[in-house]
C-alpha atoms as a PDB file:
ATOM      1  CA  UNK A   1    -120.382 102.499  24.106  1.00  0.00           C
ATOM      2  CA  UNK A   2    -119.445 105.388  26.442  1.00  0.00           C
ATOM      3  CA  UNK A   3    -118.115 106.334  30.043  1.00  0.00           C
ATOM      4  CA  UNK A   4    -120.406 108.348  31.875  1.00  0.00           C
ATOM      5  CA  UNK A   5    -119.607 110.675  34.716  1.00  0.00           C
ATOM      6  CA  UNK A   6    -120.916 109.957  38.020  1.00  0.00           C
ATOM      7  CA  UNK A   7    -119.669 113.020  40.157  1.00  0.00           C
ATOM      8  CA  UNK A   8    -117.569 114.850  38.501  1.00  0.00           C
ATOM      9  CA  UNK A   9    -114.533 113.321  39.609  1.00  0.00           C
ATOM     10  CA  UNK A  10    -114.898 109.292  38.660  1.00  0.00           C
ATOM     11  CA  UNK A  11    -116.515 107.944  35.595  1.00  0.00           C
ATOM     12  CA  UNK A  12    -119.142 105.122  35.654  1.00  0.00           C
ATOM     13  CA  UNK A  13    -118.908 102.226  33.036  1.00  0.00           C
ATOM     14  CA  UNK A  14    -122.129 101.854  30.846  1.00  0.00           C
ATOM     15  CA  UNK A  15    -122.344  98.206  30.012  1.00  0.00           C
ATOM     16  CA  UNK A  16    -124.065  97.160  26.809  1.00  0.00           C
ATOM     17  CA  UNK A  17    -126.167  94.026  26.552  1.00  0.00           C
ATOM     18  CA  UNK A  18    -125.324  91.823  23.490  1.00  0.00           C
ATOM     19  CA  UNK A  19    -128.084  91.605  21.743  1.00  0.00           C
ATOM     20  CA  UNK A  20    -127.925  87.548  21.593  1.00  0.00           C
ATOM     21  CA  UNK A  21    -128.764  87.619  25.315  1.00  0.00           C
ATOM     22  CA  UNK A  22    -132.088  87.375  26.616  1.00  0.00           C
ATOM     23  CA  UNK A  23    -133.677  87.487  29.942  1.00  0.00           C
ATOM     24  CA  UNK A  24    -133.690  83.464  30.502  1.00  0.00           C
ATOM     25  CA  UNK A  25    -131.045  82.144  28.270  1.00  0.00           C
ATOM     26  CA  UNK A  26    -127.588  81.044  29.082  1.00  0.00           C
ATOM     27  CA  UNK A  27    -125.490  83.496  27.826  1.00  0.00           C
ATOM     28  CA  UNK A  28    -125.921  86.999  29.002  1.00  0.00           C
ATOM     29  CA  UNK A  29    -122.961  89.048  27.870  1.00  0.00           C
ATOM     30  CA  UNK A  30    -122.145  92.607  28.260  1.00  0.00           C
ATOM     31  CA  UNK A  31    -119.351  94.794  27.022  1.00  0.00           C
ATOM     32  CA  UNK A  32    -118.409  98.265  28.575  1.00  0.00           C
ATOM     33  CA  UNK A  33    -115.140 100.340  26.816  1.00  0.00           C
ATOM     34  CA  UNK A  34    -112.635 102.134  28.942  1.00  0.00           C
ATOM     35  CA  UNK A  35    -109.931 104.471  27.964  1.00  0.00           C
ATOM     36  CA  UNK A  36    -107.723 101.638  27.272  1.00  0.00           C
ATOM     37  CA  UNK A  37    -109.122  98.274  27.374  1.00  0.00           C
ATOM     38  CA  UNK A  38    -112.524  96.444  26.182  1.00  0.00           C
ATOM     39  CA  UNK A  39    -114.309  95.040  29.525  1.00  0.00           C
ATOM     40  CA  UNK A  40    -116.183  91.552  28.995  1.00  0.00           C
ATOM     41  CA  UNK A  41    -118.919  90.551  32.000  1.00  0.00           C
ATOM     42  CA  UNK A  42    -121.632  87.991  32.679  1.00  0.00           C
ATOM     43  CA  UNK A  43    -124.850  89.971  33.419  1.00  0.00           C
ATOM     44  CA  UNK A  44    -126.374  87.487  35.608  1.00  0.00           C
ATOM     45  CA  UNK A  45    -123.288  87.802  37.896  1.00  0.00           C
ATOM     46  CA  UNK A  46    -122.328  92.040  37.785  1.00  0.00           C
ATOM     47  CA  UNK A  47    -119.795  92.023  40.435  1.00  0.00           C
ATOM     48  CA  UNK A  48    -118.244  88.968  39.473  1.00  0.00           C
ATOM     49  CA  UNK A  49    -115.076  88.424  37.331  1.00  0.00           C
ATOM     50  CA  UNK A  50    -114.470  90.287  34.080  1.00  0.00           C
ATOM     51  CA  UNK A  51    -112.450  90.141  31.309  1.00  0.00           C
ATOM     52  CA  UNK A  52    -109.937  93.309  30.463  1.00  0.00           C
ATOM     53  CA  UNK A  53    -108.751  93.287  26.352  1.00  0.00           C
ATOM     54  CA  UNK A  54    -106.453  95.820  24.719  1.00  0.00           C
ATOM     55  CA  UNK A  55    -108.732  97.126  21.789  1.00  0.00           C
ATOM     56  CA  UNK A  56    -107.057  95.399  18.867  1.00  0.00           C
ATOM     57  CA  UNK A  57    -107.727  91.790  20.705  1.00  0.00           C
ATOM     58  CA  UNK A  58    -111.114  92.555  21.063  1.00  0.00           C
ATOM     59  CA  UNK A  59    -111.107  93.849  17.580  1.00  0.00           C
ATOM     60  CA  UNK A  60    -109.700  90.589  16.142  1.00  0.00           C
ATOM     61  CA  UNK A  61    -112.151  88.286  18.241  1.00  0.00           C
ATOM     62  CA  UNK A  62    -115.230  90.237  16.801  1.00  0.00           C
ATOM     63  CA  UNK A  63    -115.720  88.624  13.421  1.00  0.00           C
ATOM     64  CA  UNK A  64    -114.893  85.050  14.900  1.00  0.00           C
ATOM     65  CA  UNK A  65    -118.036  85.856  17.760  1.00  0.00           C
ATOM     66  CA  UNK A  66    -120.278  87.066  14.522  1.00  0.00           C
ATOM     67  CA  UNK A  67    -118.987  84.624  12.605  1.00  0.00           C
ATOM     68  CA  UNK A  68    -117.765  86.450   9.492  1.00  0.00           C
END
């Protein structure tokens, strides 16, 4: 995951679709990274509410959301 620029000045998020969400299921997540926090969004809803972790949260939620 990256920032992009988007004039020079401000940076654009680039959100990443997890790969467990599909086009018609129910859960559509998507992660973007910022300097210093992990941002957590529902696709179907892009301007809505999202959640803002400090990197080692995020970190220590991955292997419970996998699983491992």
């Amino acid at each position: 995951m990256s920032l992009k620029p988007s004039d020079g000045a401000a940076t654009e998020l680039e959100w990443i679709k997890s790969s467990y969400s599909t086009a018609d299921g129910p859960s559509c997540v998507e992660v973007a990274t910022a300097p210093d926090h992990i941002l957590v969004r529902d696709s179907k809803n892009p301007t809505g509410p999202r959640l803002a972790l400090a990197p080692l949260t995020w970190a220590a939620f991955l292997p419970y959301a996998s699983g491992q």
